[in-house]
C-alpha atoms as a PDB file:
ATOM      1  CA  UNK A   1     123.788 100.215 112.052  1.00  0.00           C
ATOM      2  CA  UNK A   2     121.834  97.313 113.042  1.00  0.00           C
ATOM      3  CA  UNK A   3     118.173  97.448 114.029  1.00  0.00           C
ATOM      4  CA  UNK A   4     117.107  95.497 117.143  1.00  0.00           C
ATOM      5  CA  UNK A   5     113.474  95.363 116.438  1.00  0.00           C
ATOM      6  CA  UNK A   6     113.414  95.717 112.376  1.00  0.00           C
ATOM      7  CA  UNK A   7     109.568  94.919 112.091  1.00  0.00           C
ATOM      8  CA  UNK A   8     109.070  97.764 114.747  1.00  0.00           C
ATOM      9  CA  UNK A   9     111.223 100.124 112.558  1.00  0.00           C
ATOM     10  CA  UNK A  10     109.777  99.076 109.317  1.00  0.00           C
ATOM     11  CA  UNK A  11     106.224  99.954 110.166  1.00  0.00           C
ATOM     12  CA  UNK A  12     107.283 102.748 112.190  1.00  0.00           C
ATOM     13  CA  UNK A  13     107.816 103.934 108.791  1.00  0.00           C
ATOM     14  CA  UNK A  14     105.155 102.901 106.879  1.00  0.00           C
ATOM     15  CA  UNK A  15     102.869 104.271 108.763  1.00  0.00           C
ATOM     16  CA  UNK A  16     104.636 107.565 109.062  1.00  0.00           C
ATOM     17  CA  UNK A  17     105.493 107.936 105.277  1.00  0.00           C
ATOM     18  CA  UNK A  18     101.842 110.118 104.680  1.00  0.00           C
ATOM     19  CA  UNK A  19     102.298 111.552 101.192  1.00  0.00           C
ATOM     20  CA  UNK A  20     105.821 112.180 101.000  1.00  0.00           C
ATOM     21  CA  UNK A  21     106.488 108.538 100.613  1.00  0.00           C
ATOM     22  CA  UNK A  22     109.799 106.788 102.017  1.00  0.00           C
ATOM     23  CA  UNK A  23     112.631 105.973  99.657  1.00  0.00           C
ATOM     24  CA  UNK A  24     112.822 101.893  99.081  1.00  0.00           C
ATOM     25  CA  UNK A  25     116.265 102.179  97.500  1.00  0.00           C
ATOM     26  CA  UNK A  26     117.287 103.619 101.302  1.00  0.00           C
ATOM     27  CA  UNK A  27     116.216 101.092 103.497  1.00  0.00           C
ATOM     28  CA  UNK A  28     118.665  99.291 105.399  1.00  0.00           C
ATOM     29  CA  UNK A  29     118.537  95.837 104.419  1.00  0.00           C
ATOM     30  CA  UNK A  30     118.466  95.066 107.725  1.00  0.00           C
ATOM     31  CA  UNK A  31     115.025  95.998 107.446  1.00  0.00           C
ATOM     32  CA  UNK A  32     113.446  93.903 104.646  1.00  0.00           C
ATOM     33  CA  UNK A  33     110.538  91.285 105.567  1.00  0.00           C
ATOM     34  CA  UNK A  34     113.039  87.908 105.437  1.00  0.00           C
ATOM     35  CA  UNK A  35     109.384  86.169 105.131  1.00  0.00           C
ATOM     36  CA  UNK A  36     105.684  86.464 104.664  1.00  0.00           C
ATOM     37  CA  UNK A  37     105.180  85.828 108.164  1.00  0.00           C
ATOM     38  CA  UNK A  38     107.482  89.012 109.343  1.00  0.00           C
ATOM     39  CA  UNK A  39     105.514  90.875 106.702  1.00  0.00           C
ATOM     40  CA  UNK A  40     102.548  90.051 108.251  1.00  0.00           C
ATOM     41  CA  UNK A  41     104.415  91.017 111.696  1.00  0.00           C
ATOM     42  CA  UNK A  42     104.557  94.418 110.009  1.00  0.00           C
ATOM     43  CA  UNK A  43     101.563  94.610 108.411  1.00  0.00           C
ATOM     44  CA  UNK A  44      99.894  94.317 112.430  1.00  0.00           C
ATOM     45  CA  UNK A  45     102.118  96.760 113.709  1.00  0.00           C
ATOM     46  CA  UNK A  46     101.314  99.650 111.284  1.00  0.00           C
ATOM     47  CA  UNK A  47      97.623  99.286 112.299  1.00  0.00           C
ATOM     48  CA  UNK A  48      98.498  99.500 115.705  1.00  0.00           C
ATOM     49  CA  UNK A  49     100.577 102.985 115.475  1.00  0.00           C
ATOM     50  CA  UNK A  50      98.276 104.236 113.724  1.00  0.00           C
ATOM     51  CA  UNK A  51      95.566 103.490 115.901  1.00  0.00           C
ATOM     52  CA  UNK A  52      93.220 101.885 113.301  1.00  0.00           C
ATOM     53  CA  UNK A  53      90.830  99.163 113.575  1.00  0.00           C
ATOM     54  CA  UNK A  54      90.507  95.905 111.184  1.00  0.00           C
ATOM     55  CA  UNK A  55      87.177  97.281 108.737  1.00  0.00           C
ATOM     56  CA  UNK A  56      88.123  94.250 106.361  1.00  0.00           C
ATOM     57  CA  UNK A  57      90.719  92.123 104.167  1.00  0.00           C
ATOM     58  CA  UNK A  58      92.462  92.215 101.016  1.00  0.00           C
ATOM     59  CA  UNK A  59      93.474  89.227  99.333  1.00  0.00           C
ATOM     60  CA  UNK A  60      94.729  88.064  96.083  1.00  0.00           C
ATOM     61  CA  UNK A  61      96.511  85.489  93.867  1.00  0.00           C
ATOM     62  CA  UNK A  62      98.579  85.275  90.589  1.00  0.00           C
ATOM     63  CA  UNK A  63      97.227  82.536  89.380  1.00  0.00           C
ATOM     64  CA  UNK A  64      94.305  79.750  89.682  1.00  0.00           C
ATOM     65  CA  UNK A  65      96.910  77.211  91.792  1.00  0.00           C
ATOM     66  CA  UNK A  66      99.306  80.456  93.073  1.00  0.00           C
ATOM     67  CA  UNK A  67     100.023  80.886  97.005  1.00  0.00           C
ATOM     68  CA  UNK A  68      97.282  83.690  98.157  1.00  0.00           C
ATOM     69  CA  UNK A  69      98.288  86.538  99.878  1.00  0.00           C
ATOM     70  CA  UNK A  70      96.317  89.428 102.005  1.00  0.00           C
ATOM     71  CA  UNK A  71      96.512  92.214 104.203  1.00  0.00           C
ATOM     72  CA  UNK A  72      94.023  94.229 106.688  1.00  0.00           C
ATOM     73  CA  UNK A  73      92.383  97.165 105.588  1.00  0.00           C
ATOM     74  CA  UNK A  74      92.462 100.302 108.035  1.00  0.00           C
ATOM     75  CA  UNK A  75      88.888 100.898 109.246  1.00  0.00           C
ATOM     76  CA  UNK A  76      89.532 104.589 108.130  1.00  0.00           C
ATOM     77  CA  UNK A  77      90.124 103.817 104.390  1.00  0.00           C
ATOM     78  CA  UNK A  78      86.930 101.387 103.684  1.00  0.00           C
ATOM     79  CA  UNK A  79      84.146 103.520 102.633  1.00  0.00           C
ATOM     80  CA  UNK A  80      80.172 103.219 101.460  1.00  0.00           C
ATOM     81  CA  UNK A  81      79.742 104.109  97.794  1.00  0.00           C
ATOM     82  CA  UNK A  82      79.711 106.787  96.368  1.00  0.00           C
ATOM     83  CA  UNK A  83      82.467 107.909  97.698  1.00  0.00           C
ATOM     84  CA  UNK A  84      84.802 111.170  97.154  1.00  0.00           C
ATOM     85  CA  UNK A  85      88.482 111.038  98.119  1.00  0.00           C
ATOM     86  CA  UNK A  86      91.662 113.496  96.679  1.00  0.00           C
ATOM     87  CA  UNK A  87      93.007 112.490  94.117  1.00  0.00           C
ATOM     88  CA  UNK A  88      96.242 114.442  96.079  1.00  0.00           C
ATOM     89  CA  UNK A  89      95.991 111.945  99.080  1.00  0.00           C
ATOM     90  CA  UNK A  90      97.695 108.933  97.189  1.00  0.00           C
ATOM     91  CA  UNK A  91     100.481 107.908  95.206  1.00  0.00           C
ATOM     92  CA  UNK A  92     100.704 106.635  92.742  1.00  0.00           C
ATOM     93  CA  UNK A  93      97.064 105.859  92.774  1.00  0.00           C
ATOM     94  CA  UNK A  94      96.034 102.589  90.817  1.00  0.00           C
ATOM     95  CA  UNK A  95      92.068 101.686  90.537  1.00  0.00           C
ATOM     96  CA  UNK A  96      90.851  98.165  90.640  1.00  0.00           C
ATOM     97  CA  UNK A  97      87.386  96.929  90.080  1.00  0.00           C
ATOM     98  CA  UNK A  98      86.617  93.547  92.497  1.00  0.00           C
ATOM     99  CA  UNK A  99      84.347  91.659  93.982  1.00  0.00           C
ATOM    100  CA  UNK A 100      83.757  91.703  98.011  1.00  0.00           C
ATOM    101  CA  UNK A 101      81.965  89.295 100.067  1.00  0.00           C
ATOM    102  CA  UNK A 102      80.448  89.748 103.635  1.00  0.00           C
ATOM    103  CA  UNK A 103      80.953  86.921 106.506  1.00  0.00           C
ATOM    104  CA  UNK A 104      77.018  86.279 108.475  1.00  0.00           C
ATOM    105  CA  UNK A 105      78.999  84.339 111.077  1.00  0.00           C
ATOM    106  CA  UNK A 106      81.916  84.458 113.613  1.00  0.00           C
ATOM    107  CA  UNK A 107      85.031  82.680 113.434  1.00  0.00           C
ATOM    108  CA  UNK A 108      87.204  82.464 116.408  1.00  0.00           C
ATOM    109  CA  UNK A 109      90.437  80.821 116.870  1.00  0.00           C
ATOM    110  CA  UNK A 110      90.103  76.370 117.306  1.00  0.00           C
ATOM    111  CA  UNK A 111      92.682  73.819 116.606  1.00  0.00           C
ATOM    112  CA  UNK A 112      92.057  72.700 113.050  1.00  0.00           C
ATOM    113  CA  UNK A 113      91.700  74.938 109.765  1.00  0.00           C
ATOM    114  CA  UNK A 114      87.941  75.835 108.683  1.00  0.00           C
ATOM    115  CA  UNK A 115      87.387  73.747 105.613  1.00  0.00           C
ATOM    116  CA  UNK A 116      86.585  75.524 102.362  1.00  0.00           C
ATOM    117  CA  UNK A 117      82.850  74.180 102.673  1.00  0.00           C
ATOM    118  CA  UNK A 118      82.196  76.072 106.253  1.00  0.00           C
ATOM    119  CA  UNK A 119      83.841  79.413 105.089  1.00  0.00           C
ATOM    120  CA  UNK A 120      81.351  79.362 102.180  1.00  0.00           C
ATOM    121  CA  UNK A 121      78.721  78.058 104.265  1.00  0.00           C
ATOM    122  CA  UNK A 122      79.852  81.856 106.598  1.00  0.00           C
ATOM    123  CA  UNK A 123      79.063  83.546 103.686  1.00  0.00           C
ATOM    124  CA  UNK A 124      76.325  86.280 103.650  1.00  0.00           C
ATOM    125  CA  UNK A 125      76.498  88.553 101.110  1.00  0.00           C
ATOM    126  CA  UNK A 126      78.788  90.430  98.347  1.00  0.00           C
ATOM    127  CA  UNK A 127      78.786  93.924  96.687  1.00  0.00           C
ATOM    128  CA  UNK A 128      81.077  95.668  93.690  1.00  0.00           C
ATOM    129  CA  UNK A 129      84.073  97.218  95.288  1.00  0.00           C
ATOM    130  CA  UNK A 130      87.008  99.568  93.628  1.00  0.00           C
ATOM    131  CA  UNK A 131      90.394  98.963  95.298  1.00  0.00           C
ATOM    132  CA  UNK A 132      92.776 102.010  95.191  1.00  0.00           C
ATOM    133  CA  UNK A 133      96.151 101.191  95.193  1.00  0.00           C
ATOM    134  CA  UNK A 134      98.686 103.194  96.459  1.00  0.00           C
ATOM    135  CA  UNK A 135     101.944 102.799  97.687  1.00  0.00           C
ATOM    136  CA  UNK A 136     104.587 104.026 100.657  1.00  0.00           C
ATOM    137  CA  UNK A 137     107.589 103.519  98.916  1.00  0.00           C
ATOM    138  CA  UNK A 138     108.631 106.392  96.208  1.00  0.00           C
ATOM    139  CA  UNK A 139     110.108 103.658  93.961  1.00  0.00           C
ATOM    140  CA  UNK A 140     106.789 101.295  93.784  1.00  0.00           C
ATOM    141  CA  UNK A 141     106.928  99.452  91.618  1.00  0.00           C
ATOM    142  CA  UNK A 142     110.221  98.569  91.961  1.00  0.00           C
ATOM    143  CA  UNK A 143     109.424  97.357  95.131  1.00  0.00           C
ATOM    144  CA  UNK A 144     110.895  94.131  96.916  1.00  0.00           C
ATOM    145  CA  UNK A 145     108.008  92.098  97.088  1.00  0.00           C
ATOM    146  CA  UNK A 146     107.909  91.216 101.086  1.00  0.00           C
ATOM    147  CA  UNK A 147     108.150  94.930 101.384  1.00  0.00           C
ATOM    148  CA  UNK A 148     104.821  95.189  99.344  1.00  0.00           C
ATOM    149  CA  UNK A 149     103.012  92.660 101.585  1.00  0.00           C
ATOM    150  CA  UNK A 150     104.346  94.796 104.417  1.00  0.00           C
ATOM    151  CA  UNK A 151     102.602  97.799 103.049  1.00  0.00           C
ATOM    152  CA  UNK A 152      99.483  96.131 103.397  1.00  0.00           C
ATOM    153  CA  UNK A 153      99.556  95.131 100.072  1.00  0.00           C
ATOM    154  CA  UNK A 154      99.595  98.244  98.457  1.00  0.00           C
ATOM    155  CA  UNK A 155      96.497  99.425  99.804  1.00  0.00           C
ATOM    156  CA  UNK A 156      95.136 102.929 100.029  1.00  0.00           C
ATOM    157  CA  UNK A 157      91.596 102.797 100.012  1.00  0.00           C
ATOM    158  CA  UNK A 158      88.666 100.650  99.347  1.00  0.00           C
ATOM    159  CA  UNK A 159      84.910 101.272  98.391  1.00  0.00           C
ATOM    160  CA  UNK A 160      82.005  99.348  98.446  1.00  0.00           C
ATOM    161  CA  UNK A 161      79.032  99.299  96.566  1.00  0.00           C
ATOM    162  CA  UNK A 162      75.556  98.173  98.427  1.00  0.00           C
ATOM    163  CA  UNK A 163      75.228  94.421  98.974  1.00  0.00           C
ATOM    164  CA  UNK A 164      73.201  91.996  97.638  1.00  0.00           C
ATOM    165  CA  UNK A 165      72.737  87.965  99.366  1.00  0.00           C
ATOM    166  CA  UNK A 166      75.554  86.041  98.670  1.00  0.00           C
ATOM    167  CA  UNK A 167      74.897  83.683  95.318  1.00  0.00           C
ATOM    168  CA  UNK A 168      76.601  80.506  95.401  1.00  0.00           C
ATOM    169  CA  UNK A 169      76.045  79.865  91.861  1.00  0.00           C
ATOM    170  CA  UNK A 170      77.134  83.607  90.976  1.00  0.00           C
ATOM    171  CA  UNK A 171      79.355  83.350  87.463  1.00  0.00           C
ATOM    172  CA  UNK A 172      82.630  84.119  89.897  1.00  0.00           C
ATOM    173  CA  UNK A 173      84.838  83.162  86.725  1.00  0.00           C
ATOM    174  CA  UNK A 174      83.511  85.532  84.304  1.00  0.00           C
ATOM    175  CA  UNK A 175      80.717  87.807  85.623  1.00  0.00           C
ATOM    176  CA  UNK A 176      79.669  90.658  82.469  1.00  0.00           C
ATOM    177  CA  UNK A 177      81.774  94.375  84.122  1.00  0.00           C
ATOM    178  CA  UNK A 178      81.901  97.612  83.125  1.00  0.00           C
ATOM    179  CA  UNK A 179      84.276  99.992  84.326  1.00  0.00           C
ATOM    180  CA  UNK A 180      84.987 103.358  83.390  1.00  0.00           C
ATOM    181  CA  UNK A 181      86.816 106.634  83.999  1.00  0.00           C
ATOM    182  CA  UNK A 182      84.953 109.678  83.314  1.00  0.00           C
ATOM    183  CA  UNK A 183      82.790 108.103  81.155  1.00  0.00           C
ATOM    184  CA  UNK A 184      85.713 106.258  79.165  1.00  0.00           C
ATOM    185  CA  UNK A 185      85.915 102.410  79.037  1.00  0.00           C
ATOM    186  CA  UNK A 186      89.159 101.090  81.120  1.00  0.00           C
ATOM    187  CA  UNK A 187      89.086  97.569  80.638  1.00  0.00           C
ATOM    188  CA  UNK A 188      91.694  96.262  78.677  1.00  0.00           C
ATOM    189  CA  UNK A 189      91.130  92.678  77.467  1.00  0.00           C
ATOM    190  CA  UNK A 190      88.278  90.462  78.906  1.00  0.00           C
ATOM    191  CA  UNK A 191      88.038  90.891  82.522  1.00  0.00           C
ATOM    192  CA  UNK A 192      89.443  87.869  84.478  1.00  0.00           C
ATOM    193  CA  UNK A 193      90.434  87.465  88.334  1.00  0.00           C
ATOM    194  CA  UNK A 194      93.598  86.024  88.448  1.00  0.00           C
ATOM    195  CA  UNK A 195      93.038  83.814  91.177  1.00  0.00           C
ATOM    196  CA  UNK A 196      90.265  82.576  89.417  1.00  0.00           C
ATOM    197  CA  UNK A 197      87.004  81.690  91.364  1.00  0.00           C
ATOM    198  CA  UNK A 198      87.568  84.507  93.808  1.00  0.00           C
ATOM    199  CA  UNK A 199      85.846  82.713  96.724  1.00  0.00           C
ATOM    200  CA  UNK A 200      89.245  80.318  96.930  1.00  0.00           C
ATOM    201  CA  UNK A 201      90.592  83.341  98.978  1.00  0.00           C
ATOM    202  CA  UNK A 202      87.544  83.435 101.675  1.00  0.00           C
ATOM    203  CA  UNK A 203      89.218  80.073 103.227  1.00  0.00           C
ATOM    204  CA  UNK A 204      92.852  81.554 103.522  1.00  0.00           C
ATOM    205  CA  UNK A 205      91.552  84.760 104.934  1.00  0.00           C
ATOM    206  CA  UNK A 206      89.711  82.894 107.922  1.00  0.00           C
ATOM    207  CA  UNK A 207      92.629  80.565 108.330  1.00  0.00           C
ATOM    208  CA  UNK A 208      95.216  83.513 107.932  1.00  0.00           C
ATOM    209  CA  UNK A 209      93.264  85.319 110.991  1.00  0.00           C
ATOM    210  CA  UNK A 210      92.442  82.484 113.646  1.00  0.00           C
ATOM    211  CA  UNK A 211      96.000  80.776 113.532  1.00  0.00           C
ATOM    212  CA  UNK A 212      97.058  84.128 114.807  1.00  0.00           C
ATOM    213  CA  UNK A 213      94.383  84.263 117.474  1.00  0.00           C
ATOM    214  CA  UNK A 214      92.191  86.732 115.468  1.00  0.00           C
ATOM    215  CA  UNK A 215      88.573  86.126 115.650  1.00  0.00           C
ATOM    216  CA  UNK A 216      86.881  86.753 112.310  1.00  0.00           C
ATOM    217  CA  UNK A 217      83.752  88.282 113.151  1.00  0.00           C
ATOM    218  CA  UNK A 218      80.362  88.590 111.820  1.00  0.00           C
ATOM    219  CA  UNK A 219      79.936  91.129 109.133  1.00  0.00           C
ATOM    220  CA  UNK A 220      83.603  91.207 108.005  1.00  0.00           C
ATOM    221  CA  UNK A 221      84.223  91.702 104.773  1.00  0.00           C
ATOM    222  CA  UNK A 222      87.110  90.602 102.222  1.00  0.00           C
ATOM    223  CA  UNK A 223      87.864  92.039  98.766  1.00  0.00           C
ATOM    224  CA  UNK A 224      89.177  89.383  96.115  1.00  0.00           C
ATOM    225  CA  UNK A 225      90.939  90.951  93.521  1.00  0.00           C
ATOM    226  CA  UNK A 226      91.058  92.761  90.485  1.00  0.00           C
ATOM    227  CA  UNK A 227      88.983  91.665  87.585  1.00  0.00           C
ATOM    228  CA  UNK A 228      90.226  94.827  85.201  1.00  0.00           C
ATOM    229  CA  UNK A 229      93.475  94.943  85.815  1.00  0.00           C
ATOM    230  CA  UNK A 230      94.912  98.448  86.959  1.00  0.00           C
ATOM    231  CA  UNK A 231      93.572 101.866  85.775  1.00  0.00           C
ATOM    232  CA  UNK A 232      96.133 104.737  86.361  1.00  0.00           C
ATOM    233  CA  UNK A 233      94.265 108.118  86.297  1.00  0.00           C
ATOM    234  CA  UNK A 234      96.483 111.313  85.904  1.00  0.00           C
ATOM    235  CA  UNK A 235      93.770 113.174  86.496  1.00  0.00           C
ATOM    236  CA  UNK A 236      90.610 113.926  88.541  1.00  0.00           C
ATOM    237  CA  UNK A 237      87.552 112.331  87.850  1.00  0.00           C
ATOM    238  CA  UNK A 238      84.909 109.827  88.283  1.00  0.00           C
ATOM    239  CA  UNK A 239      85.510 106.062  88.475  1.00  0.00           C
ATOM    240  CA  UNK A 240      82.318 103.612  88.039  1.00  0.00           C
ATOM    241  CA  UNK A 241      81.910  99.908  87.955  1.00  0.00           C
ATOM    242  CA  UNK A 242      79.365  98.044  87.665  1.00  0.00           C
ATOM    243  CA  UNK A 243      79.203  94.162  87.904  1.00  0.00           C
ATOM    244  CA  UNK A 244      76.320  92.340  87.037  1.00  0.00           C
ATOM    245  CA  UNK A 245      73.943  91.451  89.386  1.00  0.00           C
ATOM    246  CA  UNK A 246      75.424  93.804  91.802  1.00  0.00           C
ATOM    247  CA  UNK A 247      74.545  97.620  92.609  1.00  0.00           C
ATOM    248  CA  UNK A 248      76.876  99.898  91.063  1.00  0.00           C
ATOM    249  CA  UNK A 249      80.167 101.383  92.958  1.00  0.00           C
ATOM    250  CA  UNK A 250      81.172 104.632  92.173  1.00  0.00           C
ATOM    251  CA  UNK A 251      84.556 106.819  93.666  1.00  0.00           C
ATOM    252  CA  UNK A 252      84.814 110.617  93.041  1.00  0.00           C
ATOM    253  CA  UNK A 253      88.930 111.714  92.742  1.00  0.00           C
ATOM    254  CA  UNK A 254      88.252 115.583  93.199  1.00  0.00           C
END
């Protein structure tokens, strides 16, 4: 049976899937992203059933030169730090420690692409943030990777630590982190943002928003990445990072 509005359906889903998760392996095919731009077509529509507001943006990279992607973040799952969420309430759960920046200015829609230079210029400030990731699909992550993007990137909560003014000549490539679980160092390796100098995603964020008519307003925030890699808890407990030069951010899993 084919679908006549397969972005409709697929979000329709995703934003019905609550803890039970869907199962990847069963979706039509019909139903798959065929692009990053029906992904984002998705990603839109799940806000909108589930009547949530834009509190932010996720973005990321692979690599220092790799195409940047990003997702909104439900006003409902961006909180102040500390925070306490159930540890029940995602799955799998997956625990990032990045690096968020704050916008001082407003960005509406024009004909030509903010430069890199006026999105930095737009920046205000930036605070320690842990990313949980979480998934819809049961199989994640074994995931076609459209379908990800759909699922707002694999987003399930985010929390922010206090913010400090933005430092333009902040050590973005290798700022000294710690980040632990209970008290128990999770870092593996030195701590590195794929994408490199995280502000390189700032510019595709803005860009991202007002070719689609979205007005990037003042005191929006974006999360770049993960410095640490993933943590996978299996258990309650409490998650702390701490990034120098910023306040410390600090999640609860009870």
């Amino acid at each position: 049976m084919s679908h006549p509005h397969p972005e409709q359906e697929l979000a329709s889903r995703l934003a019905g899937a609550g803890n039970e998760g869907i199962r990847f392996s069963a979706l039509p095919g019909e139903l798959l992203p065929q692009d990053a731009d029906a992904a984002y077509a998705v990603q839109a529509e799940v806000l909108r059933l589930r009547k949530a507001g834009i509190g932010g943006w996720k973005a990321g990279a692979k690599s220092v030169t790799g195409p940047i992607q990003g997702a909104p973040l439900p006003n409902d799952c961006v909180h102040p730090s500390p925070a306490t969420l159930s540890r029940g309430g995602f799955r799998p759960l997956g625990l990032e420690l990045e690096i968020a920046f704050c916008f001082g200015r407003v960005f509406a829609p024009r004909g030509a692409p903010y430069s890199r230079d006026e999105v930095l210029e737009g920046v205000q400030c930036m605070a320690a943030a842990i990313e949980v990731v979480a998934s819809r699909y049961q199989e994640w992550p074994a995931v076609d990777k459209l379908a990800q993007l759909a699922d707002l990137q694999n987003h399930g909560a985010l929390i922010v630590g206090d913010y400090v003014p933005y430092q333009p000549g902040y050590p973005f490539l290798d700022p000294s982190l710690f980040f632990t679980f209970d008290g128990e160092d999770v870092v593996k390796g030195a701590p590195a943002n794929p994408a490199g100098d995280p502000r390189r995603l700032l510019p595709w964020v803005v860009n991202h928003c007002t070719a689609r008519g979205m007005t990037v307003g003042h005191g929006t925030l974006v999360t770049t990445g993960s410095y640490t890699g993933m943590h996978f808890p299996d258990k309650p407990g409490a998650a702390l990072g701490r990034i120098a030069g910023l306040p410390p951010v600090e999640l609860i899993l009870a």
